[in-house]
C-alpha atoms as a PDB file:
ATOM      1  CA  UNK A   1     -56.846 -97.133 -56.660  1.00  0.00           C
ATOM      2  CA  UNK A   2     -55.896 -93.847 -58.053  1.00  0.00           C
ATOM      3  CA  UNK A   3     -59.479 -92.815 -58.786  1.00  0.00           C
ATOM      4  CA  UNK A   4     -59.526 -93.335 -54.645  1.00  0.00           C
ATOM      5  CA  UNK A   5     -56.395 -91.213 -53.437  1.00  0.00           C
ATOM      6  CA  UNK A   6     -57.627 -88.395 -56.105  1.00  0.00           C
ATOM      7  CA  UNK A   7     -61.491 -88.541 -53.971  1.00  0.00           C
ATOM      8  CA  UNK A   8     -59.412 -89.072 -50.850  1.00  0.00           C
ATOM      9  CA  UNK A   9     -57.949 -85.672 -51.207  1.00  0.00           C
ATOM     10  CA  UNK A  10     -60.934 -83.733 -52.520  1.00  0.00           C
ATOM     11  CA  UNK A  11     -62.629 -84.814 -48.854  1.00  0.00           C
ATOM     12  CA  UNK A  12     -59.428 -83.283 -47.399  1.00  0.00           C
ATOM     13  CA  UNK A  13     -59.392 -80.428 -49.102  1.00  0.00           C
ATOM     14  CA  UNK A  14     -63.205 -79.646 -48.432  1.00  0.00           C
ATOM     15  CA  UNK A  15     -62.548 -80.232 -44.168  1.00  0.00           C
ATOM     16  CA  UNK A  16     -63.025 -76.530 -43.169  1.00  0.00           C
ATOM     17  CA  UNK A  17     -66.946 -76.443 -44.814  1.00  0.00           C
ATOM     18  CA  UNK A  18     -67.892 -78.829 -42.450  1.00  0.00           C
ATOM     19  CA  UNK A  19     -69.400 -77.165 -39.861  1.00  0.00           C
ATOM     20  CA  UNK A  20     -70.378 -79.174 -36.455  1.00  0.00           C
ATOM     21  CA  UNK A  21     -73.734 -80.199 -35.275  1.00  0.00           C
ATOM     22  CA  UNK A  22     -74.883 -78.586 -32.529  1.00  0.00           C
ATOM     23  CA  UNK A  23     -77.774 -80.292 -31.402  1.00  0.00           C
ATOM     24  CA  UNK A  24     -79.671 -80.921 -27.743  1.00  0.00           C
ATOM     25  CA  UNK A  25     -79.125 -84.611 -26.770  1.00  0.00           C
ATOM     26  CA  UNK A  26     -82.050 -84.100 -23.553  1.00  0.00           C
ATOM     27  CA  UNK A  27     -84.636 -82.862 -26.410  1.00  0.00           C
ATOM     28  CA  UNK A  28     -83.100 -85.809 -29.029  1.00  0.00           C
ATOM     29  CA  UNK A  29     -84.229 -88.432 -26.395  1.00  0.00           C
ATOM     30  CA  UNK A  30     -87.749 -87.017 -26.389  1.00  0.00           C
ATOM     31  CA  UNK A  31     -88.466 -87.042 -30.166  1.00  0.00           C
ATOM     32  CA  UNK A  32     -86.683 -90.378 -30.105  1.00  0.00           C
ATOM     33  CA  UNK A  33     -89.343 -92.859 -29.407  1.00  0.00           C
ATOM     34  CA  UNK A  34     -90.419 -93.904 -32.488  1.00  0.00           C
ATOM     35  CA  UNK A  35     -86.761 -94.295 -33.576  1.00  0.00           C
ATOM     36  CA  UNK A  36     -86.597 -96.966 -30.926  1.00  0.00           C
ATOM     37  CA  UNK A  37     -89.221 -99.197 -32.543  1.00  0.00           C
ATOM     38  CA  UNK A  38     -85.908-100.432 -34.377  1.00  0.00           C
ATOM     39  CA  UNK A  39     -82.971 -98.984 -33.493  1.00  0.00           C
ATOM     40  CA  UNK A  40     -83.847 -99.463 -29.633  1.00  0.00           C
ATOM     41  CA  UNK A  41     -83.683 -96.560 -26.990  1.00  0.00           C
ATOM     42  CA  UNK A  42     -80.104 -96.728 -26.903  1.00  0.00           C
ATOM     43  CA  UNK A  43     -79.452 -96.997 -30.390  1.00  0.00           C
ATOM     44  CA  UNK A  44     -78.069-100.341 -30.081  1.00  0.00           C
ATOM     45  CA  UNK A  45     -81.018-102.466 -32.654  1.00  0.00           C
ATOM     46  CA  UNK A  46     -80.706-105.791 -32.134  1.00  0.00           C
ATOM     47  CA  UNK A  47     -82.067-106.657 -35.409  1.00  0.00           C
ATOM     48  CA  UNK A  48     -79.532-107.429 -37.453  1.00  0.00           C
ATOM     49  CA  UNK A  49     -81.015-105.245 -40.567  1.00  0.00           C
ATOM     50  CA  UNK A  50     -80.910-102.730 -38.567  1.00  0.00           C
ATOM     51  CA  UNK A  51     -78.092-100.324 -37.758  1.00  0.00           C
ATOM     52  CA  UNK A  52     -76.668 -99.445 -34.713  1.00  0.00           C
ATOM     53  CA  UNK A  53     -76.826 -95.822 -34.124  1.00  0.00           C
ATOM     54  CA  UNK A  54     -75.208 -95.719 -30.438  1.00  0.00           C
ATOM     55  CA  UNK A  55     -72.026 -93.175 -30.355  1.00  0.00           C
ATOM     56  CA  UNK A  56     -72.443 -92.361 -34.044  1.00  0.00           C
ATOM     57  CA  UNK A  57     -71.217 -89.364 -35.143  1.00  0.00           C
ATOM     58  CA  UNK A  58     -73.880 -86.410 -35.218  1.00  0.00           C
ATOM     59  CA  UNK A  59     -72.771 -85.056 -38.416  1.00  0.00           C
ATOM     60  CA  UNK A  60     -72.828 -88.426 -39.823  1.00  0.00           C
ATOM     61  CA  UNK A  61     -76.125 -88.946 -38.751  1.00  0.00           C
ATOM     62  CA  UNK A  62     -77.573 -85.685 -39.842  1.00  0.00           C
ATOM     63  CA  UNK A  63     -76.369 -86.116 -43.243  1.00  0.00           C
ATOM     64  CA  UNK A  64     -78.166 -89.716 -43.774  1.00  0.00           C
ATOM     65  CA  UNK A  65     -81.393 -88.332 -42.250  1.00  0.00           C
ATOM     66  CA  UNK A  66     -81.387 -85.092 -44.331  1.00  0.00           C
ATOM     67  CA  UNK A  67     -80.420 -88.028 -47.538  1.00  0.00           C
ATOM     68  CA  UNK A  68     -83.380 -89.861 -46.443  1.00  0.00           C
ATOM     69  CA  UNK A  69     -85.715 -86.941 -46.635  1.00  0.00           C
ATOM     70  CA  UNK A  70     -84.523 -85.801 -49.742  1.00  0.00           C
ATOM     71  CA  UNK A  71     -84.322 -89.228 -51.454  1.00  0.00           C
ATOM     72  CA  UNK A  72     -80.779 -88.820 -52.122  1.00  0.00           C
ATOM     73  CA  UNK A  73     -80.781 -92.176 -50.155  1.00  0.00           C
ATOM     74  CA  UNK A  74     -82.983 -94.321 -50.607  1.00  0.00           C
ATOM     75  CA  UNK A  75     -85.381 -96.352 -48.119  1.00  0.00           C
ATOM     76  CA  UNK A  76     -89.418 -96.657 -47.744  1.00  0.00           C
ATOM     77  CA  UNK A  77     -89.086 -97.300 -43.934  1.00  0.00           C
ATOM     78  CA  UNK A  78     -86.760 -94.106 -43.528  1.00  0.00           C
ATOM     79  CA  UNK A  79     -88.482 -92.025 -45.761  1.00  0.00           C
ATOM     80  CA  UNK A  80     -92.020 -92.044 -43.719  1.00  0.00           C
ATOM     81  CA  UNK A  81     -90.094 -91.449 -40.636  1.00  0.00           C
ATOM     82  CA  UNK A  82     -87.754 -88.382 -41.735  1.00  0.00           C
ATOM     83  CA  UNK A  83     -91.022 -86.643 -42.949  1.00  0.00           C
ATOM     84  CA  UNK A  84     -91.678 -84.844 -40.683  1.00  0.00           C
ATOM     85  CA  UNK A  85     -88.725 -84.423 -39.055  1.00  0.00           C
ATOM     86  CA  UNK A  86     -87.536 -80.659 -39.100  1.00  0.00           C
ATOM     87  CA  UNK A  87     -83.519 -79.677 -39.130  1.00  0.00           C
ATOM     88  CA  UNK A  88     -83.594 -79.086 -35.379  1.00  0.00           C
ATOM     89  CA  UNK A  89     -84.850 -82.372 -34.748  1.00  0.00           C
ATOM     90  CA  UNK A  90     -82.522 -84.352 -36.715  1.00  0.00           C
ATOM     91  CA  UNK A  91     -79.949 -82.082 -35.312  1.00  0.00           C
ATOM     92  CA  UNK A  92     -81.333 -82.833 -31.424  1.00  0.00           C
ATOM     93  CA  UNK A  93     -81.610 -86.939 -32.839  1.00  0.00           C
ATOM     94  CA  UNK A  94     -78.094 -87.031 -33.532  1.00  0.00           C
ATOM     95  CA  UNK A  95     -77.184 -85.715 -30.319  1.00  0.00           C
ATOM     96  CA  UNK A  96     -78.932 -87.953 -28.328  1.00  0.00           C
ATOM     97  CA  UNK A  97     -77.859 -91.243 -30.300  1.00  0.00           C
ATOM     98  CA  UNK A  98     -74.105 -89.851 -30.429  1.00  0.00           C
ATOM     99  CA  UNK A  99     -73.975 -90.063 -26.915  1.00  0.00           C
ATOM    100  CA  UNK A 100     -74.731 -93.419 -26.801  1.00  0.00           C
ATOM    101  CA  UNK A 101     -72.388 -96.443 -26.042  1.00  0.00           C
ATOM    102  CA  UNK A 102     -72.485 -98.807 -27.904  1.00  0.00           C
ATOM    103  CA  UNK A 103     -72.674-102.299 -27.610  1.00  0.00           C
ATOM    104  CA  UNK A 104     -70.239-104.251 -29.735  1.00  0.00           C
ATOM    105  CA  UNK A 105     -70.300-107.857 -31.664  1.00  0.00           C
ATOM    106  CA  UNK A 106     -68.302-110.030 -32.430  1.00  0.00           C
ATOM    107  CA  UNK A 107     -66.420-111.335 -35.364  1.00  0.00           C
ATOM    108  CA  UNK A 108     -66.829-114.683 -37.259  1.00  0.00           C
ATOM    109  CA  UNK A 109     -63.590-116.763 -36.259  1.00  0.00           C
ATOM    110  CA  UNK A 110     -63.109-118.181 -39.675  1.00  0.00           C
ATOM    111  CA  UNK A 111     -63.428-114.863 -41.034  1.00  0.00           C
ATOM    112  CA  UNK A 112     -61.061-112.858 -38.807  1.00  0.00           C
ATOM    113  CA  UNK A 113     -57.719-113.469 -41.169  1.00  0.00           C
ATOM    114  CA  UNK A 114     -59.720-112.509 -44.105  1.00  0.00           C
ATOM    115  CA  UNK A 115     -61.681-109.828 -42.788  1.00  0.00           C
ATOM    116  CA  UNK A 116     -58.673-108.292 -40.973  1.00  0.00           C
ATOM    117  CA  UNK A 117     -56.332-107.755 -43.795  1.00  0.00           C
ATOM    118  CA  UNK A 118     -58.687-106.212 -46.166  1.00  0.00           C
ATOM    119  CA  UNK A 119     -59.632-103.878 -43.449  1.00  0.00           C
ATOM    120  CA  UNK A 120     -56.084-102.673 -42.494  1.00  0.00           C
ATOM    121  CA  UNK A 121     -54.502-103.198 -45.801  1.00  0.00           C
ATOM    122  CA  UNK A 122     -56.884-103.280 -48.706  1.00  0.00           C
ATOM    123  CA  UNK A 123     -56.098-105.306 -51.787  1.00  0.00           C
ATOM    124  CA  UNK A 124     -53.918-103.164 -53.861  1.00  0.00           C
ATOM    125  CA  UNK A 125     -54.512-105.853 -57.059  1.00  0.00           C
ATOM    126  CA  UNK A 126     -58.043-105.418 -56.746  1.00  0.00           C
ATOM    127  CA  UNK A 127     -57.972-101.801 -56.186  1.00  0.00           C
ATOM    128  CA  UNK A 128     -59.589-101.639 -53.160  1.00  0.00           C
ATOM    129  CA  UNK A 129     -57.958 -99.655 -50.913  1.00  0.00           C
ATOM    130  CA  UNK A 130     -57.742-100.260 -46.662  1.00  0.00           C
ATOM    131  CA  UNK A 131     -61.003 -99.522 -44.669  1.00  0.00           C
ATOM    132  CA  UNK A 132     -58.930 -98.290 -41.663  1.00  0.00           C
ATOM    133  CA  UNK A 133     -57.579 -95.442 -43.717  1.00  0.00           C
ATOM    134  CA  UNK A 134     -60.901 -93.624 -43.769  1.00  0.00           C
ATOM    135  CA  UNK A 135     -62.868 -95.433 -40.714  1.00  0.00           C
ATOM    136  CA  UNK A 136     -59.528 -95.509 -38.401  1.00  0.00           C
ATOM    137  CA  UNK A 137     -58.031 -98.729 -37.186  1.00  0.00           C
ATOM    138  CA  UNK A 138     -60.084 -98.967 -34.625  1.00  0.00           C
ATOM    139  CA  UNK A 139     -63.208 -98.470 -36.342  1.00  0.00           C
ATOM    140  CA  UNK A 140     -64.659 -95.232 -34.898  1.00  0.00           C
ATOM    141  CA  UNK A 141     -64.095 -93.277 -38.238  1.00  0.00           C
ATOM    142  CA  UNK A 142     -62.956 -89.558 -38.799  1.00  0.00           C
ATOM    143  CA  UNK A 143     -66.394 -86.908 -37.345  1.00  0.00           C
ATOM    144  CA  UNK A 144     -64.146 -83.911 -39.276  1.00  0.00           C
ATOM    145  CA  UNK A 145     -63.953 -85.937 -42.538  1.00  0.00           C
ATOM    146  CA  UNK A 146     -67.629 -87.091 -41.834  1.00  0.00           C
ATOM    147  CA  UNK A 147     -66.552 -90.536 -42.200  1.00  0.00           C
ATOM    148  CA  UNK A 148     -68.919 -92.907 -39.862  1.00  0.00           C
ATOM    149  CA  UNK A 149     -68.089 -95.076 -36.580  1.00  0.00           C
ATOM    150  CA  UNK A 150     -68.499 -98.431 -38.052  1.00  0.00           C
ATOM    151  CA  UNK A 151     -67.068-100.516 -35.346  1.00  0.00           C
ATOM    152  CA  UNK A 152     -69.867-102.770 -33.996  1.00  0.00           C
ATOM    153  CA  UNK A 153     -71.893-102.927 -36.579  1.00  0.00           C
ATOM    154  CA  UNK A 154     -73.972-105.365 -37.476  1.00  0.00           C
ATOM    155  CA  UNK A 155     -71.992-107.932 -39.919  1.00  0.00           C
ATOM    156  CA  UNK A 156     -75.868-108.235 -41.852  1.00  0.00           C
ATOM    157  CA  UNK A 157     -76.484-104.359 -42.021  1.00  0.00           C
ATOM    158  CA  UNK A 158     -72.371-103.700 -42.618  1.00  0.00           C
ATOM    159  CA  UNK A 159     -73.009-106.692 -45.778  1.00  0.00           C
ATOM    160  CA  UNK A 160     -75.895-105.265 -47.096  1.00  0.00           C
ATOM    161  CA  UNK A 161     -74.148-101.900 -47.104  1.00  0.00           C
ATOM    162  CA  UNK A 162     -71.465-102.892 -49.095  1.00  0.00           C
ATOM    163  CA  UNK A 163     -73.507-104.657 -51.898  1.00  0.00           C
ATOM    164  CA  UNK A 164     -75.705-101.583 -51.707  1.00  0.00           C
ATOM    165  CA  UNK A 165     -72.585 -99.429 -52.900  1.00  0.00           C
ATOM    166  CA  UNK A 166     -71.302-102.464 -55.045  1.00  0.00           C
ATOM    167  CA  UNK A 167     -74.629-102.471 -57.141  1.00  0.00           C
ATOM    168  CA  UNK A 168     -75.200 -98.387 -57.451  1.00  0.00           C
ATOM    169  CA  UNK A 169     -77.989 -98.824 -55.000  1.00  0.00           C
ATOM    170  CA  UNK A 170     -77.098 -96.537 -52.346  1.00  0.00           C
ATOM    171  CA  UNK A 171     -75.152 -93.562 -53.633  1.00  0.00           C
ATOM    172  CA  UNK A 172     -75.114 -90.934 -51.378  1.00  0.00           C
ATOM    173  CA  UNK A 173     -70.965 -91.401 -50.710  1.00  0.00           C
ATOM    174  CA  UNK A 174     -68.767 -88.393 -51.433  1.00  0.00           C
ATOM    175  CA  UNK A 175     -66.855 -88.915 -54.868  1.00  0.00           C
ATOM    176  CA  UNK A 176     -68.536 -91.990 -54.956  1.00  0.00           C
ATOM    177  CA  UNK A 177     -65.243 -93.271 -52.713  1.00  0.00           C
ATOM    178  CA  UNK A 178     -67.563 -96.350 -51.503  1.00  0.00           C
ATOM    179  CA  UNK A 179     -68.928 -97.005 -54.563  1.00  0.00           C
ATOM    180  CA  UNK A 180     -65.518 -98.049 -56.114  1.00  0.00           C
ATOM    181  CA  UNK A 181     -64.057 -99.583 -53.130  1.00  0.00           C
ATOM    182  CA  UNK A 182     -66.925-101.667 -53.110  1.00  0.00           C
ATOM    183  CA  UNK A 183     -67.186-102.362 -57.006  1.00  0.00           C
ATOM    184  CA  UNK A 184     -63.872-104.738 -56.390  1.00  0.00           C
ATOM    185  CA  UNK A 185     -64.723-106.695 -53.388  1.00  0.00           C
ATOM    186  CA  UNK A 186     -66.056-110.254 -54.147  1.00  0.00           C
ATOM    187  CA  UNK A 187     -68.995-111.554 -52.281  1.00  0.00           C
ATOM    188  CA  UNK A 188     -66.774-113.431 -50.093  1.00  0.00           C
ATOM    189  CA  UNK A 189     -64.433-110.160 -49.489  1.00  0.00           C
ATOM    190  CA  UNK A 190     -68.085-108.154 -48.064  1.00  0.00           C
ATOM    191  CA  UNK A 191     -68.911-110.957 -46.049  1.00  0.00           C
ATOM    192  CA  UNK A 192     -65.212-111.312 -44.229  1.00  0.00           C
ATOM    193  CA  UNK A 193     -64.943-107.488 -43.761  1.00  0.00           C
ATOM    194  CA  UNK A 194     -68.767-107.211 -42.512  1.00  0.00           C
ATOM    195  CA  UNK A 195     -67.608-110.132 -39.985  1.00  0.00           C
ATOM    196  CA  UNK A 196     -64.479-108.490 -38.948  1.00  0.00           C
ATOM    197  CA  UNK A 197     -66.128-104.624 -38.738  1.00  0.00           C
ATOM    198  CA  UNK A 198     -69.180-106.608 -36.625  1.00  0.00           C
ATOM    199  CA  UNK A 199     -66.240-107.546 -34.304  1.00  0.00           C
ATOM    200  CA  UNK A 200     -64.282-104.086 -33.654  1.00  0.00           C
ATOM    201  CA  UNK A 201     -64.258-102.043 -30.367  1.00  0.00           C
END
């Protein structure tokens, strides 16, 4: 838990070298056809392995297609399609699918109670601290922190996420802040909080 308030503060402190995206959402929706093979037009995939990139933050999605080129994240599927793909046209794609809505889920019912209190209040004995204090209570995450929407999201893509972090998989987090929340949750805890995010609007 401490490791996590230590990262927590590093992000903070780092804010100001953010800097914004500034992309063109009308040329975004032109290079975006062959993004909608799977994420659909409006970045709302309905595969469930999919995610959902409607009214994602552009800086978020910059940073996971400039990880995807580089390898820092990796994914065979991604990788041929960020190829070619200069920094204007990830900038333009991120545009387009941040202006997006998106079309929400819905939660497991047997899940909900589970799902709900690890996202709002963590598990302080496990060390894993709340979702909602870096993705907001509502789900639509912090764009100065670069901390992604998440609400709506797929409880498959959200699950295999999670394990990804869990296992050392995918770690392209800052601080590795993801990595060690997820290194405590239990099977069960990734599939209630995958349920509940899946469920948030």
């Amino acid at each position: 838990m401490k490791k996590i308030l230590i990262s927590a503060v590093v992000v903070a402190a780092s804010l100001s070298t953010i800097s914004a995206v500034a992309g063109d959402a009308a040329m975004g929706k032109s290079k975006s056809a062959v993004c909608a093979a799977c994420h659909m037009a409006d970045g709302n995939s309905v595969n469930p392995l999919w995610p959902k990139l409607a009214g994602q933050h552009e800086g978020y999605i910059v940073k996971q297609l400039k990880e995807f080129k580089s390898t820092a994240r990796k994914d065979p599927i991604m990788l041929g399609q960020v190829a070619a793909l200069t920094e204007e046209d990830m900038d333009n794609l991120a545009a387009y699918f941040s202006t997006q809505t998106l079309k929400g889920g819905e939660a497991d019912p047997a899940l909900v109670e589970a799902g709900k209190l690890l996202y709002t209040t963590g598990n302080a004995k496990q060390g894993v601290a709340a979702c909602a204090s870096c993705h907001a209570p509502n789900g639509l995450g912090n764009p100065a922190a670069n901390f992604p929407a998440i609400a709506g999201q797929h409880t498959v893509y959200a699950e295999k996420q999670l394990k990804a972090f869990r296992d050392g998989s995918r770690a392209n987090d800052v601080n590795t802040m993801m990595q060690d929340v997820a290194s405590n949750l239990s099977d069960a805890d990734v599939k209630a909080v995958a349920s509940y995010i899946q469920g948030l609007r």
